[in-house]
PDB file of N, CA and C in Angstrom:
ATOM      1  N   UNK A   1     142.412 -61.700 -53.097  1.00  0.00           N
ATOM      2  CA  UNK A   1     141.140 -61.073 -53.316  1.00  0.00           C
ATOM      3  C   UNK A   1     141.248 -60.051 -54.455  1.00  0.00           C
ATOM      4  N   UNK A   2     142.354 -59.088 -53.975  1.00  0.00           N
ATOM      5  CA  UNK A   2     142.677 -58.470 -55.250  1.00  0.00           C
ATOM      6  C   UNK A   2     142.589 -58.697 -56.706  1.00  0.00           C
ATOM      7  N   UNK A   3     143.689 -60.016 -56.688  1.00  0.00           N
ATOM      8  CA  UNK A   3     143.728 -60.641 -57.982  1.00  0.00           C
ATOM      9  C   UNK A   3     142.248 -61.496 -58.709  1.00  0.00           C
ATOM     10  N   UNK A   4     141.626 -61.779 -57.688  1.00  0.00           N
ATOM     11  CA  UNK A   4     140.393 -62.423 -58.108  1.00  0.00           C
ATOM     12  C   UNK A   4     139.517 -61.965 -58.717  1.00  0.00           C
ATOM     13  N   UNK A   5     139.275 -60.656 -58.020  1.00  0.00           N
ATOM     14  CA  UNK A   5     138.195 -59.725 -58.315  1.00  0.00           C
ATOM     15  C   UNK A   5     138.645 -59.069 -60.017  1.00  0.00           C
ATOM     16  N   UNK A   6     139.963 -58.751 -60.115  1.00  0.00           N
ATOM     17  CA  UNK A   6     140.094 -58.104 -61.160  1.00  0.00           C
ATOM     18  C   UNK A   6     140.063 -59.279 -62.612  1.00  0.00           C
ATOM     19  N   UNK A   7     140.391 -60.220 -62.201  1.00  0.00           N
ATOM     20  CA  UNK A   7     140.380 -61.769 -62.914  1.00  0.00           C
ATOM     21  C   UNK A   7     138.564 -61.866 -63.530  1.00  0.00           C
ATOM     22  N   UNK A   8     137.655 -61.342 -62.326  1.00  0.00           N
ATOM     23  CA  UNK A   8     136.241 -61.381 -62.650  1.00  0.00           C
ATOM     24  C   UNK A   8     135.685 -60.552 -63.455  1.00  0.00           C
ATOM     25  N   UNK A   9     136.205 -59.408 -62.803  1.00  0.00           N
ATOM     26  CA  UNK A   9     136.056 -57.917 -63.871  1.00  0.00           C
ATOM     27  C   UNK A   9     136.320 -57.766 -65.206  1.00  0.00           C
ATOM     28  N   UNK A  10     137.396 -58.509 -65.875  1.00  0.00           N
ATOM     29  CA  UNK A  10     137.609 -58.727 -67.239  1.00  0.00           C
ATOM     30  C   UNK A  10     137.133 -59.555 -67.561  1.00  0.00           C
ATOM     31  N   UNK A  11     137.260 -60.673 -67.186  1.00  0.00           N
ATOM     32  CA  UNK A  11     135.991 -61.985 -67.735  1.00  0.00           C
ATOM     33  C   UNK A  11     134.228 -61.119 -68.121  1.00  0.00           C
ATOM     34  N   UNK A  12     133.803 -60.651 -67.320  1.00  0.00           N
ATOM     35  CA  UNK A  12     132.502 -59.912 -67.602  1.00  0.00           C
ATOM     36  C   UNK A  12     132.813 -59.143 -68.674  1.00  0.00           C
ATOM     37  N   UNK A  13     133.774 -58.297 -68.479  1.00  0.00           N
ATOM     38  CA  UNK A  13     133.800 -57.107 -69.525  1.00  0.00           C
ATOM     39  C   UNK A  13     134.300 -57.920 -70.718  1.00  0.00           C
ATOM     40  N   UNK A  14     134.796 -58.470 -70.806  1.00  0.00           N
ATOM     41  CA  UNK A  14     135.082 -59.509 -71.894  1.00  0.00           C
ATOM     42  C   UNK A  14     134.143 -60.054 -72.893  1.00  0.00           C
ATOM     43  N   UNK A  15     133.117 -60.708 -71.716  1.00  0.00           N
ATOM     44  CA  UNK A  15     132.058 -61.407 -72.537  1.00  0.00           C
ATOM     45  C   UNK A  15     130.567 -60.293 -72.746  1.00  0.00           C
ATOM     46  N   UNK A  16     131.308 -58.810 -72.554  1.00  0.00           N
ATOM     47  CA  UNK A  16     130.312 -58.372 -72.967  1.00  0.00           C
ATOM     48  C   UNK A  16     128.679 -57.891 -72.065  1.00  0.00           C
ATOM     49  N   UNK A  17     129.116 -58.507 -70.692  1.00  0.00           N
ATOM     50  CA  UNK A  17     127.712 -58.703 -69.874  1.00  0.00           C
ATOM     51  C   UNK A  17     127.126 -57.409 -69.384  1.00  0.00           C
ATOM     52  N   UNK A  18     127.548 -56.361 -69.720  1.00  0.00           N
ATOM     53  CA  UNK A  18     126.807 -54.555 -69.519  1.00  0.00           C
ATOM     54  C   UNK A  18     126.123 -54.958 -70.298  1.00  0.00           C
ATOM     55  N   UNK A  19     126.098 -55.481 -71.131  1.00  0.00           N
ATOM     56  CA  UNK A  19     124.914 -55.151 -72.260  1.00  0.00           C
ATOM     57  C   UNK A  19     123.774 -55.946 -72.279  1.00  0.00           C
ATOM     58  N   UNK A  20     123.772 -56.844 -70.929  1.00  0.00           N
ATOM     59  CA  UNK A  20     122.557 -57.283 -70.551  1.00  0.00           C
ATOM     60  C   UNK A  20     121.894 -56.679 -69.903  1.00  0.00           C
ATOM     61  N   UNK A  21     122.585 -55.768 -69.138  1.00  0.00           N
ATOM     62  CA  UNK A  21     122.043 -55.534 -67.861  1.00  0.00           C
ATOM     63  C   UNK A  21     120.791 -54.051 -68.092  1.00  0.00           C
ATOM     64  N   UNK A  22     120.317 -54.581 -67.561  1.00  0.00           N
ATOM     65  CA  UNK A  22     118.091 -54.199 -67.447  1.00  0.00           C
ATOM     66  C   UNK A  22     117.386 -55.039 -68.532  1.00  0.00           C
ATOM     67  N   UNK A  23     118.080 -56.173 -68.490  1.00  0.00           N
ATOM     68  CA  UNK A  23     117.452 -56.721 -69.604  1.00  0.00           C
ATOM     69  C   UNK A  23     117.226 -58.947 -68.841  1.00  0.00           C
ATOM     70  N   UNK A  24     118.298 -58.667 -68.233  1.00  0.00           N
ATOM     71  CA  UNK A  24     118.439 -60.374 -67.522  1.00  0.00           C
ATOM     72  C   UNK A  24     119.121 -59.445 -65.794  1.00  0.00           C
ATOM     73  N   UNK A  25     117.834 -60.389 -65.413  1.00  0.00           N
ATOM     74  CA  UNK A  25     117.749 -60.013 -64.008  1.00  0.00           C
ATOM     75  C   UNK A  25     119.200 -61.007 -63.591  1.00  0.00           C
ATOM     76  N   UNK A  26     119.890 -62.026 -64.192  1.00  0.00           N
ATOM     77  CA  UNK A  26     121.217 -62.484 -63.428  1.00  0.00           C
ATOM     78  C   UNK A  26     122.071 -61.849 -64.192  1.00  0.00           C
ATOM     79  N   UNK A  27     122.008 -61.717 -64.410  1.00  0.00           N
ATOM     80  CA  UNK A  27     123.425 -60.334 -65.266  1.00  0.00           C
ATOM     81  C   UNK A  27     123.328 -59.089 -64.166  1.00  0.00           C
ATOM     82  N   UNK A  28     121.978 -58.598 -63.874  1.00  0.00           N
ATOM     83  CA  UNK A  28     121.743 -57.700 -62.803  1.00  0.00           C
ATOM     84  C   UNK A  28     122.097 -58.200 -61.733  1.00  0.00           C
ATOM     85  N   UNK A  29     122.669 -58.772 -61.197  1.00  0.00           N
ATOM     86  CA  UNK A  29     122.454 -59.625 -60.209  1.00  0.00           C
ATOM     87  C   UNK A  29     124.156 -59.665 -59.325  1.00  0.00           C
ATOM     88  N   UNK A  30     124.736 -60.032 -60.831  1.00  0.00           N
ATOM     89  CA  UNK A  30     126.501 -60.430 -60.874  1.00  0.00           C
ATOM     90  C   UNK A  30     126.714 -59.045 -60.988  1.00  0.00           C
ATOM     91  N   UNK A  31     126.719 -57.955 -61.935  1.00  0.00           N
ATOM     92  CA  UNK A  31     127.228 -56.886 -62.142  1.00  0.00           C
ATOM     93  C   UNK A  31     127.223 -56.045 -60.987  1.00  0.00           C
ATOM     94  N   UNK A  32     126.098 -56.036 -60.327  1.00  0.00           N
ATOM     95  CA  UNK A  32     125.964 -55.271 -59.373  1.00  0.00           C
ATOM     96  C   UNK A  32     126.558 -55.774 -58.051  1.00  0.00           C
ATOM     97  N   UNK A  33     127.109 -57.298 -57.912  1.00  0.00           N
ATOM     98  CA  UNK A  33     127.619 -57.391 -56.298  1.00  0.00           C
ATOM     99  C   UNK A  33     128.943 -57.709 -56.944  1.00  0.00           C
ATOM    100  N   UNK A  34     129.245 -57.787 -58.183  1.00  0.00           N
ATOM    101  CA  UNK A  34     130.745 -57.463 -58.803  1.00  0.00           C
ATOM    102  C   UNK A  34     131.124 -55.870 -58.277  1.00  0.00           C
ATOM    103  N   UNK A  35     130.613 -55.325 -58.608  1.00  0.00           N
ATOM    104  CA  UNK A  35     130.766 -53.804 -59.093  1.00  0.00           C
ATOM    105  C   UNK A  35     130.254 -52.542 -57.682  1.00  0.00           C
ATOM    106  N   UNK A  36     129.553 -53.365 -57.314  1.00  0.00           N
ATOM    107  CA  UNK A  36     128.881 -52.598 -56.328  1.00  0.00           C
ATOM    108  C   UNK A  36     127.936 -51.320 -56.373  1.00  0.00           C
ATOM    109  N   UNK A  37     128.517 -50.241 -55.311  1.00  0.00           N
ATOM    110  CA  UNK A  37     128.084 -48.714 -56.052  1.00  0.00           C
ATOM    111  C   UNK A  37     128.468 -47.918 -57.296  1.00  0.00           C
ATOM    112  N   UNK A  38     129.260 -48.630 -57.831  1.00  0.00           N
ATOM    113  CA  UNK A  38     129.994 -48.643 -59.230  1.00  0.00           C
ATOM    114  C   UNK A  38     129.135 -48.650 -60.442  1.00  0.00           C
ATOM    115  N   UNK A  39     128.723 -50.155 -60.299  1.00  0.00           N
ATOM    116  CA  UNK A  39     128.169 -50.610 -61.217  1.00  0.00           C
ATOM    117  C   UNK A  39     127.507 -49.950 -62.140  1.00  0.00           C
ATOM    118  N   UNK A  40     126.631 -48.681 -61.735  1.00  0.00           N
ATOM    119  CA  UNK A  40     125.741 -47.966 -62.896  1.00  0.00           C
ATOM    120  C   UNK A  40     127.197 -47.374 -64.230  1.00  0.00           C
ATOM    121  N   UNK A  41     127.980 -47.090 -63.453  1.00  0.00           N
ATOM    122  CA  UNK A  41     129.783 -46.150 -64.016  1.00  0.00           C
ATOM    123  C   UNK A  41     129.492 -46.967 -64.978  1.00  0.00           C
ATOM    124  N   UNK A  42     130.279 -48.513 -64.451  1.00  0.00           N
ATOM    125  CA  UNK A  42     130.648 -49.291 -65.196  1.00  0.00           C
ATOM    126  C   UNK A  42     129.479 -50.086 -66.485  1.00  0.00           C
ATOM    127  N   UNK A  43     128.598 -49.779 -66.262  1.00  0.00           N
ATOM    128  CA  UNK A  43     127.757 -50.595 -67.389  1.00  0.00           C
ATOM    129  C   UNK A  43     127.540 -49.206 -68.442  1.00  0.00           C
ATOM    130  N   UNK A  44     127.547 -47.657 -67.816  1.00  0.00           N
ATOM    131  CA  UNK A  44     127.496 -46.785 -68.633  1.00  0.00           C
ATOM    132  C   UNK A  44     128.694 -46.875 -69.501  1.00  0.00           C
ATOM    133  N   UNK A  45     130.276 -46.570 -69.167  1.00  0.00           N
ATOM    134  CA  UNK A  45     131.276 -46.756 -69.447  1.00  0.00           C
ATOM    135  C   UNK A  45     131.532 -48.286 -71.206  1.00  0.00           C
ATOM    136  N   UNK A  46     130.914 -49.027 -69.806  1.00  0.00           N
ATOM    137  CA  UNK A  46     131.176 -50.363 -71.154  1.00  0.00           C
ATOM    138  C   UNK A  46     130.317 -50.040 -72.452  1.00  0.00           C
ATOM    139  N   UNK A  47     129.237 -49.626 -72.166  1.00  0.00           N
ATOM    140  CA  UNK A  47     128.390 -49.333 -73.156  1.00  0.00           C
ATOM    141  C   UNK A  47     128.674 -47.633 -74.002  1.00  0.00           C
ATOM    142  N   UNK A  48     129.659 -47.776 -73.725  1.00  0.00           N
ATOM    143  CA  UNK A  48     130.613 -46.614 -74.692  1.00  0.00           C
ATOM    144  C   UNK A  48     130.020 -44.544 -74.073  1.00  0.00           C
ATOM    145  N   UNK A  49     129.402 -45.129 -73.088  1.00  0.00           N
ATOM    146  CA  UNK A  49     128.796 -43.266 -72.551  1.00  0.00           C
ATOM    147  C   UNK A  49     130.066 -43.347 -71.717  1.00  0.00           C
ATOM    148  N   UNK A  50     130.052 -41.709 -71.667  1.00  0.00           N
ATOM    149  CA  UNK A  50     130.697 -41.081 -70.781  1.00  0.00           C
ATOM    150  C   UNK A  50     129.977 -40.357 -68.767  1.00  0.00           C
TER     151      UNK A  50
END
């Protein structure tokens, strides 16, 4: 599970998919049951905010 999840986490961040998100409701969709209560961190983060 470990390994899976983190296998998923770079694939997204990879292809870039924060930078859909409020924009494609399935990007919203994955990021957020990827990421969980996270998710806002992580799409701020990818998108270069602190």
């Amino acid at each position: 599970m470990f390994l899976g999840n983190g296998m998923l986490f770079s694939v997204m961040l990879a292809i870039d998919m924060p930078s859909l998100f409020g924009s494609d409701p399935d990007a919203d969709d994955l990021l957020g049951t990827a990421f969980g209560e996270k998710c806002l961190q992580v799409v701020q983060l990818a998108r270069g905010g602190r």
